[in-house]
C-alpha atoms as a PDB file:
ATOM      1  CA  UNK A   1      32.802-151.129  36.345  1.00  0.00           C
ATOM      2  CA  UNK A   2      29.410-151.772  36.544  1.00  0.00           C
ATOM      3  CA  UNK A   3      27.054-151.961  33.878  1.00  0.00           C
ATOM      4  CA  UNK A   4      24.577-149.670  32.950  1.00  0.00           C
ATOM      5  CA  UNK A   5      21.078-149.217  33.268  1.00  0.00           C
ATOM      6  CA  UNK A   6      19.631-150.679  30.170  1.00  0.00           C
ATOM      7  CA  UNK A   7      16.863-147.783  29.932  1.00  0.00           C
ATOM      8  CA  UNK A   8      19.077-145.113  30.113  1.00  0.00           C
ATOM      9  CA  UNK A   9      18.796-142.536  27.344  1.00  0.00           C
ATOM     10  CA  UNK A  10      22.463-141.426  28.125  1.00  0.00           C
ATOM     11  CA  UNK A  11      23.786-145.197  28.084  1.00  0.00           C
ATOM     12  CA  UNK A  12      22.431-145.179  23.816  1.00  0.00           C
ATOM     13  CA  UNK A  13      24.196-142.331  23.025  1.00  0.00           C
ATOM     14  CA  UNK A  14      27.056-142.975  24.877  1.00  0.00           C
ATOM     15  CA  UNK A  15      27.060-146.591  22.611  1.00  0.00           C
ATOM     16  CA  UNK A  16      26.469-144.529  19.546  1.00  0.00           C
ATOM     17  CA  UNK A  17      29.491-142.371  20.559  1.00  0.00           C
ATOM     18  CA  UNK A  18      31.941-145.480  21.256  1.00  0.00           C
ATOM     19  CA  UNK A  19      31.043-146.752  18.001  1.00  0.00           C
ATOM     20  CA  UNK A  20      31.490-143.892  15.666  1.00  0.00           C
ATOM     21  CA  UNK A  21      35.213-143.871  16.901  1.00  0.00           C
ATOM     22  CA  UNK A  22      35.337-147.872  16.257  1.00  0.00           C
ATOM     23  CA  UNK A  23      34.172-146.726  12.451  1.00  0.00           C
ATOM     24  CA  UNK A  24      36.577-144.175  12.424  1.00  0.00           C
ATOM     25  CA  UNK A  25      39.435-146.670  13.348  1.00  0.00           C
ATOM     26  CA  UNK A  26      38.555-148.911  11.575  1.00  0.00           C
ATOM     27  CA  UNK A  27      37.258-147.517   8.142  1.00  0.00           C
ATOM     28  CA  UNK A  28      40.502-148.811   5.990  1.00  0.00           C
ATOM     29  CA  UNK A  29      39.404-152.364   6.492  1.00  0.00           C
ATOM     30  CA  UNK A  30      35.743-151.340   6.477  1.00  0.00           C
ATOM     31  CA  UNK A  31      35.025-149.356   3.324  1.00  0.00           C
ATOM     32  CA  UNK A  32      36.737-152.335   0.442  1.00  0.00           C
ATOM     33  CA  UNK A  33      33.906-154.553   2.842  1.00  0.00           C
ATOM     34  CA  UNK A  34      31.454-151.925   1.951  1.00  0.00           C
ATOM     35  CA  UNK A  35      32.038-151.019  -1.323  1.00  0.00           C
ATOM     36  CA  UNK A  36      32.347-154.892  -2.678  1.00  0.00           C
ATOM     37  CA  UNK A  37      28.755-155.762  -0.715  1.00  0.00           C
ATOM     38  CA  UNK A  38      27.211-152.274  -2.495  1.00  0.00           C
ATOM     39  CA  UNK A  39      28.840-153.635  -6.083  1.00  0.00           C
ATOM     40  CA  UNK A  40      27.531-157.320  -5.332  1.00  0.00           C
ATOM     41  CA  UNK A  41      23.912-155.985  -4.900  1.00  0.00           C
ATOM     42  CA  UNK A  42      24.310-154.904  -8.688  1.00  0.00           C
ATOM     43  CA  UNK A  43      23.374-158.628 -10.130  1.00  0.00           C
ATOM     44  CA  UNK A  44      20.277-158.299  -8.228  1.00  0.00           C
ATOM     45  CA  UNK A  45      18.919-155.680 -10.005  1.00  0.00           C
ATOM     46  CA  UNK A  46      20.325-156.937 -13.251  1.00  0.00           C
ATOM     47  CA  UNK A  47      18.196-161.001 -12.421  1.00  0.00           C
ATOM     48  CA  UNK A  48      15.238-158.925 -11.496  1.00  0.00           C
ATOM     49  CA  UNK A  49      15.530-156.479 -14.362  1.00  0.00           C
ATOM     50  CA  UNK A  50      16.237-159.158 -17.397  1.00  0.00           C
ATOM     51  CA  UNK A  51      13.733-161.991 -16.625  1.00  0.00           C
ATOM     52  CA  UNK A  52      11.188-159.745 -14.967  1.00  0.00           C
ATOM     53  CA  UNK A  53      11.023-161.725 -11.845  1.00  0.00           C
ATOM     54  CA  UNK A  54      12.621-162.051  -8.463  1.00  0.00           C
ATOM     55  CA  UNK A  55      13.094-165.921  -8.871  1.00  0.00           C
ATOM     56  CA  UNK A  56      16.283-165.203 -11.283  1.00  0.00           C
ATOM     57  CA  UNK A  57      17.443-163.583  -8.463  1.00  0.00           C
ATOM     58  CA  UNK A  58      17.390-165.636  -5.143  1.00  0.00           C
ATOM     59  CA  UNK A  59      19.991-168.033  -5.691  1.00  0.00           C
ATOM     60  CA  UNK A  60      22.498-165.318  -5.948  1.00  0.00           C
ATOM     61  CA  UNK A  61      20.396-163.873  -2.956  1.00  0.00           C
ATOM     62  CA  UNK A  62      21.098-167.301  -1.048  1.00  0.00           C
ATOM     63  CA  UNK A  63      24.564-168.332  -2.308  1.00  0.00           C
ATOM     64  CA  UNK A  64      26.481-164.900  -2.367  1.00  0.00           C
ATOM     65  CA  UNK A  65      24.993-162.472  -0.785  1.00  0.00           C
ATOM     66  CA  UNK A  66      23.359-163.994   2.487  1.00  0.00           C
ATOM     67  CA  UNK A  67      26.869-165.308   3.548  1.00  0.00           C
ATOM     68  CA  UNK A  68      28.761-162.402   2.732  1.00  0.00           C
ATOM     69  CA  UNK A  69      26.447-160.141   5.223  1.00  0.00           C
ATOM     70  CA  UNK A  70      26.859-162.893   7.743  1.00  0.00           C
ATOM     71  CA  UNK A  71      30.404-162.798   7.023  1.00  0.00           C
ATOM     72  CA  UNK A  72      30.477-159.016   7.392  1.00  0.00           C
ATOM     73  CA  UNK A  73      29.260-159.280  10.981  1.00  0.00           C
ATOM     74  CA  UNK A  74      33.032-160.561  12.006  1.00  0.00           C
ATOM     75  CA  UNK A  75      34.823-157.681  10.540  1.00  0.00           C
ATOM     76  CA  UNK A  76      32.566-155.440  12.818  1.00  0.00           C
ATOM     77  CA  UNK A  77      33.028-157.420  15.367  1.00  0.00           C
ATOM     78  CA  UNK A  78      37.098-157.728  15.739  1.00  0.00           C
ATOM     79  CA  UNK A  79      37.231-153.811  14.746  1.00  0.00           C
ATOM     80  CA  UNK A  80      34.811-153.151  17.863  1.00  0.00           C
ATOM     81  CA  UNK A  81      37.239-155.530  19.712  1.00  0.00           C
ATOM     82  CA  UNK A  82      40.300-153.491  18.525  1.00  0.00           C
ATOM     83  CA  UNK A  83      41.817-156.934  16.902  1.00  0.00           C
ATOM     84  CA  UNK A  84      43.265-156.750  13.856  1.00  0.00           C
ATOM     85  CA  UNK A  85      41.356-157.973  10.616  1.00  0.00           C
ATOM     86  CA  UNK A  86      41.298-158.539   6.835  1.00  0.00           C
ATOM     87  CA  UNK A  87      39.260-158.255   4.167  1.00  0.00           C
ATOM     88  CA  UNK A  88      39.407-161.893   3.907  1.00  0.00           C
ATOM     89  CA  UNK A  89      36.925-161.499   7.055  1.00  0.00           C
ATOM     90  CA  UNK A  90      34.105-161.050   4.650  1.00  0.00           C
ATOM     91  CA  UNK A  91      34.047-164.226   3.556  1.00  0.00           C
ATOM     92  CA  UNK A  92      34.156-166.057   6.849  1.00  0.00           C
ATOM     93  CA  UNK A  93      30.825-167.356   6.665  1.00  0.00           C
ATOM     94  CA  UNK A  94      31.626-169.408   3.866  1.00  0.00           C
ATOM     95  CA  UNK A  95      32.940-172.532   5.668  1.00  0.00           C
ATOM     96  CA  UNK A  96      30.139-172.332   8.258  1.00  0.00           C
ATOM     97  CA  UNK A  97      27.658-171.678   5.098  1.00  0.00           C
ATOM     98  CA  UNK A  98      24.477-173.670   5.977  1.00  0.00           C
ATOM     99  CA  UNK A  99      24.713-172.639   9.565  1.00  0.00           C
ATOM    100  CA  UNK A 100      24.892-169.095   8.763  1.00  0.00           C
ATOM    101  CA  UNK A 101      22.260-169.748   5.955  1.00  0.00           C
ATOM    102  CA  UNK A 102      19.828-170.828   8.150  1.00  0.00           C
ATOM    103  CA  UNK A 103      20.093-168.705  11.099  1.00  0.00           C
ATOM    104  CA  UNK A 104      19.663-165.711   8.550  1.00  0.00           C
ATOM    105  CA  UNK A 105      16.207-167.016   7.006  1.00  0.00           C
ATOM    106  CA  UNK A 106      15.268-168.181  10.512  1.00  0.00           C
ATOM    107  CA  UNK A 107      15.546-164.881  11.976  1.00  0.00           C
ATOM    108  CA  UNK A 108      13.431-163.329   8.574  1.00  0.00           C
ATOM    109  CA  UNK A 109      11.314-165.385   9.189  1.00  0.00           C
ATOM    110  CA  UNK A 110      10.477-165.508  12.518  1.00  0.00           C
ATOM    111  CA  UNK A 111      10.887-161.624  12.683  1.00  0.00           C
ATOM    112  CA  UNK A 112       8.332-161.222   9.160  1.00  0.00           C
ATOM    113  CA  UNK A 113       6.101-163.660  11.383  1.00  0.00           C
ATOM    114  CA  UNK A 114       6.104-161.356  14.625  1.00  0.00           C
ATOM    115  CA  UNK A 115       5.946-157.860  12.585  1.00  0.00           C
ATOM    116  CA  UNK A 116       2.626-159.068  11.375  1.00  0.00           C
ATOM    117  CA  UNK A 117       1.203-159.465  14.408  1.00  0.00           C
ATOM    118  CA  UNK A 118       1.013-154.770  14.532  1.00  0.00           C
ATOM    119  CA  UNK A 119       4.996-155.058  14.473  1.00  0.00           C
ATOM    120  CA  UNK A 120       5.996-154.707  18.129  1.00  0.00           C
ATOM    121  CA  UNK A 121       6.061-158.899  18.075  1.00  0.00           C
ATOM    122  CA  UNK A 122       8.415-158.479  15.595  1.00  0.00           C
ATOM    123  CA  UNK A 123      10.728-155.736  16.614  1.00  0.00           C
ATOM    124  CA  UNK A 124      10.664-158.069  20.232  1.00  0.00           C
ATOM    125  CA  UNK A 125      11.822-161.208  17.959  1.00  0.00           C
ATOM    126  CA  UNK A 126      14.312-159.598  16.012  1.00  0.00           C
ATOM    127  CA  UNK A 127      16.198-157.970  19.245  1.00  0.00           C
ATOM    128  CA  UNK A 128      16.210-161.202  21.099  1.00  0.00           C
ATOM    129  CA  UNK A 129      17.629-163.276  18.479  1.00  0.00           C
ATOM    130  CA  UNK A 130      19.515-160.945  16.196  1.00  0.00           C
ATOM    131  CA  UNK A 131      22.638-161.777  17.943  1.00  0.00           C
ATOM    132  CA  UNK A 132      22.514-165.210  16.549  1.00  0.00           C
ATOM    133  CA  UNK A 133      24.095-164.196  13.360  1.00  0.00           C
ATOM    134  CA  UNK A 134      26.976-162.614  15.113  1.00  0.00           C
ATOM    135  CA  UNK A 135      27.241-165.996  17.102  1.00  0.00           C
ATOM    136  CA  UNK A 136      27.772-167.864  14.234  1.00  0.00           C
ATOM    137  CA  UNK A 137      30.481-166.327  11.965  1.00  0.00           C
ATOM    138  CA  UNK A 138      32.192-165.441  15.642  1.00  0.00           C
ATOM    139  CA  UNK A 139      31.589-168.059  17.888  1.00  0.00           C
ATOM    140  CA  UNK A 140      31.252-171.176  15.068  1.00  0.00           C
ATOM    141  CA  UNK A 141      28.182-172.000  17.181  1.00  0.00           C
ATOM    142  CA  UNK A 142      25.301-174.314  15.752  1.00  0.00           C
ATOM    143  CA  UNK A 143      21.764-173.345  14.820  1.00  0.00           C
ATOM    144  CA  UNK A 144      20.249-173.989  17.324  1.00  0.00           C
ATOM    145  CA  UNK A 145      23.243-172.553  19.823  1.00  0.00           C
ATOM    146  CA  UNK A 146      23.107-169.583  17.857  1.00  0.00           C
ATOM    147  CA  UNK A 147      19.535-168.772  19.111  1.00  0.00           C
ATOM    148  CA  UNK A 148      19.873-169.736  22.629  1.00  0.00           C
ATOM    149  CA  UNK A 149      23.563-167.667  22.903  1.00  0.00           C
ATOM    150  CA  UNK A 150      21.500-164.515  21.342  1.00  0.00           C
ATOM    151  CA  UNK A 151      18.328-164.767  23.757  1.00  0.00           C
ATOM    152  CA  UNK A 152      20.626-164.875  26.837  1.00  0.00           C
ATOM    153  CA  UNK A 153      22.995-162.215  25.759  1.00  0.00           C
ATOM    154  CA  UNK A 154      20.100-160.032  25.140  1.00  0.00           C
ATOM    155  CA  UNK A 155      17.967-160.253  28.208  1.00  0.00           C
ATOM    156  CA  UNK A 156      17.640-157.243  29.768  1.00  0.00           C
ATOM    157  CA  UNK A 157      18.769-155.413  26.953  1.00  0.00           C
ATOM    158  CA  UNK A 158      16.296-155.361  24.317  1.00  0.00           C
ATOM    159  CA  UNK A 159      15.796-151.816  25.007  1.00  0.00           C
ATOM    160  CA  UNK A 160      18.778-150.365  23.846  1.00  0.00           C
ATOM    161  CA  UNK A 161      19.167-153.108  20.663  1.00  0.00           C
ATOM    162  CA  UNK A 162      15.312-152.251  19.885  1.00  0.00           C
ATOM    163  CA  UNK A 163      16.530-148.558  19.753  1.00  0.00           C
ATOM    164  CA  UNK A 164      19.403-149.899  17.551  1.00  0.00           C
ATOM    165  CA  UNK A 165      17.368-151.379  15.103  1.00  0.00           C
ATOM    166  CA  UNK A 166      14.328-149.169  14.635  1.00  0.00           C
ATOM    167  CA  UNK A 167      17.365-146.257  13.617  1.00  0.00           C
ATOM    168  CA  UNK A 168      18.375-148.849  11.548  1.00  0.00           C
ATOM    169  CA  UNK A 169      15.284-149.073   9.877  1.00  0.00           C
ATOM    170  CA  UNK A 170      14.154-145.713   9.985  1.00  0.00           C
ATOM    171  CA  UNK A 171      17.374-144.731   8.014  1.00  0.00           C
ATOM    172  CA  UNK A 172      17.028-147.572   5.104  1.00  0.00           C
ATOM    173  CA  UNK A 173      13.684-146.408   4.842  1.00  0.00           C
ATOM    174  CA  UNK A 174      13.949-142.789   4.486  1.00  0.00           C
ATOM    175  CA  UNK A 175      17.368-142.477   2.249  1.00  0.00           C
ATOM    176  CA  UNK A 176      15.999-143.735  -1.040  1.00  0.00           C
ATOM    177  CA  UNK A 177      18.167-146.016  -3.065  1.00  0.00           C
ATOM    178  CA  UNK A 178      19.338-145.163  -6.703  1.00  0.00           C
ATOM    179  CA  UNK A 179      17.916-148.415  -7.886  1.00  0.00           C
ATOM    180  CA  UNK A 180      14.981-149.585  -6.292  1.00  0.00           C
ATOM    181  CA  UNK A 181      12.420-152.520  -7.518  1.00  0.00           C
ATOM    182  CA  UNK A 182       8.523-150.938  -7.568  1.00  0.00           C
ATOM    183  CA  UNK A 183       5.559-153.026  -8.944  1.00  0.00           C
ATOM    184  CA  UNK A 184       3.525-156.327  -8.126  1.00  0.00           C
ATOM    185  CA  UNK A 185       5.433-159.172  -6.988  1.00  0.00           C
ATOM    186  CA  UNK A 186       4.661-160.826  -9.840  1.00  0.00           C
ATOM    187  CA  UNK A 187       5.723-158.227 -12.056  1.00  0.00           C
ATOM    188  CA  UNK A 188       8.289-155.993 -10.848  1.00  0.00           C
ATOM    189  CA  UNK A 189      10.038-153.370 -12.273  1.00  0.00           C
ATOM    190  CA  UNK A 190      13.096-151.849 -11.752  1.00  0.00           C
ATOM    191  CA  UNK A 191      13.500-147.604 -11.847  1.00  0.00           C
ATOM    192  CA  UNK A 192      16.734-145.624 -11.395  1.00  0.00           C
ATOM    193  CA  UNK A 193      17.142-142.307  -9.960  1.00  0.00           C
ATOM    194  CA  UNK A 194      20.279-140.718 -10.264  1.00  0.00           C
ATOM    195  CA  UNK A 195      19.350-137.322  -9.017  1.00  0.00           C
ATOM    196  CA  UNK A 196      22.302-135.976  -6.796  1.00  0.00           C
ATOM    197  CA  UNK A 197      20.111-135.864  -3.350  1.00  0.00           C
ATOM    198  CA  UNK A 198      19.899-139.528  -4.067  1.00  0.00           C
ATOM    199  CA  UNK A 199      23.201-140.565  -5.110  1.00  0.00           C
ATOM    200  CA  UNK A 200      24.385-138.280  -1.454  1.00  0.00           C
ATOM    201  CA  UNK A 201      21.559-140.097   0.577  1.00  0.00           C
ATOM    202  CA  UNK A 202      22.473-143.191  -0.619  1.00  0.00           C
ATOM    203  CA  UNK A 203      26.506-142.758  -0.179  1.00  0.00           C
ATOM    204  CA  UNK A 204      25.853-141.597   3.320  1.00  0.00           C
ATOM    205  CA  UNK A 205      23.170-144.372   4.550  1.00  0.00           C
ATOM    206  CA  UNK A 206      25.837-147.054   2.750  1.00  0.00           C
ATOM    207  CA  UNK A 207      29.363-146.245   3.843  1.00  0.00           C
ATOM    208  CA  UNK A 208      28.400-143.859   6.693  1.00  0.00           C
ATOM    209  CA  UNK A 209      25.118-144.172   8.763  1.00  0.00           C
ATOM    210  CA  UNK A 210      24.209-147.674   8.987  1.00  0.00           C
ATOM    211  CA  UNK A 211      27.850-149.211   9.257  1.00  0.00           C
ATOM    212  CA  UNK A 212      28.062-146.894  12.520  1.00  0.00           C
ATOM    213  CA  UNK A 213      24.816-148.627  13.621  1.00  0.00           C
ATOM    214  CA  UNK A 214      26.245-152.315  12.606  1.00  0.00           C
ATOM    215  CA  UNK A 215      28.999-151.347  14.575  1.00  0.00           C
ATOM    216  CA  UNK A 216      27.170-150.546  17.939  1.00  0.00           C
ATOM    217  CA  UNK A 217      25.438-153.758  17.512  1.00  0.00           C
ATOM    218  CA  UNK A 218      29.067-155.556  17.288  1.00  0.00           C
ATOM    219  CA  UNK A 219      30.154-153.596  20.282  1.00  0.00           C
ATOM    220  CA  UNK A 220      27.013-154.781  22.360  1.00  0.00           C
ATOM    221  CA  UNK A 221      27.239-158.251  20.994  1.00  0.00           C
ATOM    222  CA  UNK A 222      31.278-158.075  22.422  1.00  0.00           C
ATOM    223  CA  UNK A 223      30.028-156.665  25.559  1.00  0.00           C
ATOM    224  CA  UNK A 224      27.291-159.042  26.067  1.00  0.00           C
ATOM    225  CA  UNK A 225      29.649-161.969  25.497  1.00  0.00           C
ATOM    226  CA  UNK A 226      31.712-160.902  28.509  1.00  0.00           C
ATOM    227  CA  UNK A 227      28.224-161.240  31.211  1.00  0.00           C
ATOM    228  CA  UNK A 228      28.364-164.072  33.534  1.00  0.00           C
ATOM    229  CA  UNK A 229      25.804-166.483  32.291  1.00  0.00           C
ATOM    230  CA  UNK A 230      22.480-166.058  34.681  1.00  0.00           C
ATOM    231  CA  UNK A 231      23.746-162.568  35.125  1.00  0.00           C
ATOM    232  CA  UNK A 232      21.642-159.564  35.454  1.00  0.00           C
ATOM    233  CA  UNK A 233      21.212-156.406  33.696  1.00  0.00           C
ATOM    234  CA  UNK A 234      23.003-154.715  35.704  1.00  0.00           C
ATOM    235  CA  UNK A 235      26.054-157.446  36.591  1.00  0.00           C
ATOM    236  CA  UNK A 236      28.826-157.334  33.852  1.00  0.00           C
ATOM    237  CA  UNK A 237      31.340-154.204  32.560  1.00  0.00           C
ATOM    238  CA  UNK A 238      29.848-151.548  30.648  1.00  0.00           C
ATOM    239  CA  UNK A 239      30.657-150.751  27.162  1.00  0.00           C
ATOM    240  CA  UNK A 240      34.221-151.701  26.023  1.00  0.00           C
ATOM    241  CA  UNK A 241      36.349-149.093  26.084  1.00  0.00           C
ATOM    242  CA  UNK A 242      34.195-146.697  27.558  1.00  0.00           C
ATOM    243  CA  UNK A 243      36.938-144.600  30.494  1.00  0.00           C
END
């Protein structure tokens, strides 16, 4: 089959499409993921909350919860792959920890680095190397493997993961969180809103809305995997089981 035009507006919603059924398959494995990485943010708050401070918090940040978003990655991945999985998935980053340690704070970094330069840098980073932490809960690759296996998967198709992430974005941003972290850096504070709006918002953008996008990113990244190396855009099979 051949694969599609990267540009097409058809081609994105025809990924969105393919991965709303992967989240409907696979939502018995998915939603214990989702539910233990929503209760695991709770510390967080707590850290940030009792000593006033955000240091408390990041080596809970860097320990727990960085791997266990890595880790997440693989479940999306096998369900988009229509292989079995576990819960036990979650915590496959674990034995690969510094790896996938330092490919996540790389990419911040790098992508923090590029949005400051009016953004676009950024959002150009980010979908040329976000693959990388996909690459290394999946493929056991090495830092600096992880990188170079995300830039060549994604040429040519920054397009359609750019369009990925800024709906990403746009939907943490606008569905507010229950418990959210205002103030100074220095000083921040920590406010709850339980009004039901929120509590709905927040339900839908958690276990609904941005696991759907997570899992059209998993479905590219599976597709992606499958293009010759040195292939172009428009060289390898289209999305997995699309008819």
């Amino acid at each position: 089959m051949p694969f599609p035009e990267t540009e097409s507006p058809q081609i994105r919603y025809d990924w969105l499409g393919l991965a709303w059924n992967d989240y409907l398959d696979g939502l018995t494995v998915l939603f214990p993921v989702l539910l233990t990485l929503t209760v695991l943010n709770a510390p967080v708050f707590y850290l940030i909350d009792r000593y006033n401070s955000y240091l408390p918090a990041l080596p809970y940040v860097l320990l727990v919860l960085a791997p266990l978003a890595t880790g997440s990655n693989l479940v999306y991945i096998k369900i988009a792959r229509g292989e079995r999985t576990t819960f036990a998935a979650l915590f496959s980053a674990f034995p690969v920890y510094h790896r996938a340690l330092v490919v996540a704070l790389w990419l911040g970094f790098i992508t923090v680095c590029g949005t400051l330069l009016f953004i676009l840098p950024g959002l150009v980073i980010y979908s040329t190397y976000c693959l990388s932490e996909y690459a290394v809960v999946d493929r056991r690759t090495g830092i600096r493997e992880s990188f170079r296996l995300s830039a060549r998967l994604t040429h040519g198709w920054k397009g359609i993961i750019g369009f990925l992430v800024v709906l990403t974005v746009m939907m943490d941003i606008l569905a507010p969180n229950p418990v959210y972290v205002t103030g100074a850096l220095l000083q921040p504070v920590v406010g709850l809103d339980t009004t039901p709006w929120v509590l709905t918002a927040f339900c839908l953008k958690t276990f609904v809305f941005l696991p759907w996008l997570h899992m059209a990113m998993a479905r590219i990244y599976n597709t992606l995997l499958l293009r010759p190396p040195g292939a172009a855009a428009g060289d390898a099979a289209g999305p997995p089981g699309e008819a």
